[in-house]
C-alpha atoms as a PDB file:
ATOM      1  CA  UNK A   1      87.367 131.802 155.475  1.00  0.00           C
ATOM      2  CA  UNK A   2      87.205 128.286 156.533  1.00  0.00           C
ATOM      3  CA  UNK A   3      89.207 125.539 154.957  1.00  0.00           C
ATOM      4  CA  UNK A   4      85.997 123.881 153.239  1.00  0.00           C
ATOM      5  CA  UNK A   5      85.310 127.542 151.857  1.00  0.00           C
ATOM      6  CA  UNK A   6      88.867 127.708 149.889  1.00  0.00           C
ATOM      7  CA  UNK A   7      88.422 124.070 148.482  1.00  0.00           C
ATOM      8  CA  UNK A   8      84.278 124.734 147.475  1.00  0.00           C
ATOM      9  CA  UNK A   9      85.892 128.386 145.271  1.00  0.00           C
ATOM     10  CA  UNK A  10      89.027 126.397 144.412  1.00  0.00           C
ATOM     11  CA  UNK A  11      87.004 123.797 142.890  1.00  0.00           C
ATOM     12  CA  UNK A  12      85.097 126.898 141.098  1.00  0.00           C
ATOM     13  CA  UNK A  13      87.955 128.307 139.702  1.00  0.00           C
ATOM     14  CA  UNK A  14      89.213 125.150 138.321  1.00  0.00           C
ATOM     15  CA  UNK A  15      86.103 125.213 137.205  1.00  0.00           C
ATOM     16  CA  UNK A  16      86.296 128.282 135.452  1.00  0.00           C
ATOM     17  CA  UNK A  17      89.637 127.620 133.963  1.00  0.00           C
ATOM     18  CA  UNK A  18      88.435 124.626 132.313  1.00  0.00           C
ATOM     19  CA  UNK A  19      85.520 126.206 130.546  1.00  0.00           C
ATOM     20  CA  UNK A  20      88.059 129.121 129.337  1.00  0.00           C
ATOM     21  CA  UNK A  21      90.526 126.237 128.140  1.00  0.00           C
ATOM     22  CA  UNK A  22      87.563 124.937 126.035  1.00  0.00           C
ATOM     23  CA  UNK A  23      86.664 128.039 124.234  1.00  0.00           C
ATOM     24  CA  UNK A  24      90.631 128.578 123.993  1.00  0.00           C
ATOM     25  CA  UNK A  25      90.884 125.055 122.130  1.00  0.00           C
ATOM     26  CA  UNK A  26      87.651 126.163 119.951  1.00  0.00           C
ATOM     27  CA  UNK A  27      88.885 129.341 119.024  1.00  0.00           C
ATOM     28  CA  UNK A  28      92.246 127.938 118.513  1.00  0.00           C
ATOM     29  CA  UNK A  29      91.110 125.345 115.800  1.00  0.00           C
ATOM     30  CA  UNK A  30      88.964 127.885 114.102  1.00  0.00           C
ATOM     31  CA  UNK A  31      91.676 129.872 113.500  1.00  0.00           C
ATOM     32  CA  UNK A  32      94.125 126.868 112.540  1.00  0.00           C
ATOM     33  CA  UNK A  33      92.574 127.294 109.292  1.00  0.00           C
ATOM     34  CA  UNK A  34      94.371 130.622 108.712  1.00  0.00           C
ATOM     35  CA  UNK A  35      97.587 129.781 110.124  1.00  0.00           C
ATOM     36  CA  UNK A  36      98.608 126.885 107.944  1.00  0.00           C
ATOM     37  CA  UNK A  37     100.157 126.897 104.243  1.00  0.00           C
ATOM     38  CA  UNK A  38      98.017 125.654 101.498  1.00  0.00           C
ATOM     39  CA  UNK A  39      94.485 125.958 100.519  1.00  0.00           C
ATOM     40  CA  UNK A  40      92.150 128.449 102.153  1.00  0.00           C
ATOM     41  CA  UNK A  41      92.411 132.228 103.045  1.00  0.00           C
ATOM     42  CA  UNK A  42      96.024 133.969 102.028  1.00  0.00           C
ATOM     43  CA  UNK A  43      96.626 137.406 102.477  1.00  0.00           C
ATOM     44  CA  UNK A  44      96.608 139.699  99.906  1.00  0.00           C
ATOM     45  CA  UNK A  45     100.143 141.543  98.938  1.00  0.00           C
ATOM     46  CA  UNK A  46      99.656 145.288 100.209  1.00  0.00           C
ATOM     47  CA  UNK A  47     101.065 146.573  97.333  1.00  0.00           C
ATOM     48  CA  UNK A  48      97.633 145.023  95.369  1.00  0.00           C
ATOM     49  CA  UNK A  49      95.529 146.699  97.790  1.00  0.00           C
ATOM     50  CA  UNK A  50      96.887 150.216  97.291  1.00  0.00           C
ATOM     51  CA  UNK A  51      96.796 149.936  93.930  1.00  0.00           C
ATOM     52  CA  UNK A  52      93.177 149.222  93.827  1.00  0.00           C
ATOM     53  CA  UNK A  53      92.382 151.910  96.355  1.00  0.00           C
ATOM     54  CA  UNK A  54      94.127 154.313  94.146  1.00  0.00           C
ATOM     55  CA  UNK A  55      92.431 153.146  90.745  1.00  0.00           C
ATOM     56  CA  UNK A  56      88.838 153.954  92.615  1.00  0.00           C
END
């Protein structure tokens, strides 16, 4: 490969990298939600689930 061919599929796989890195951030901030304290989605404690698995 010629010099010109590594810096045209360099430039692709910065490419690339950059589009993953944008779905990365995306995902990322969807799933912020879920990470922080507060309102929103909280686990439930296993010990509720079991019991309502065992009452069905």
């Amino acid at each position: 490969l010629g010099v010109e061919d590594l810096l045209q599929k360099h430039a692709l796989v910065e490419a690339d990298i950059g589009i993953q890195a944008e779905r990365v951030r995306g995902v990322n901030a969807s799933a912020q939600k879920f990470a922080t304290d507060g309102e929103g989605y909280k686990p439930c404690d296993p010990q509720v689930t079991e019991t309502a698995w065992a009452t069905c």
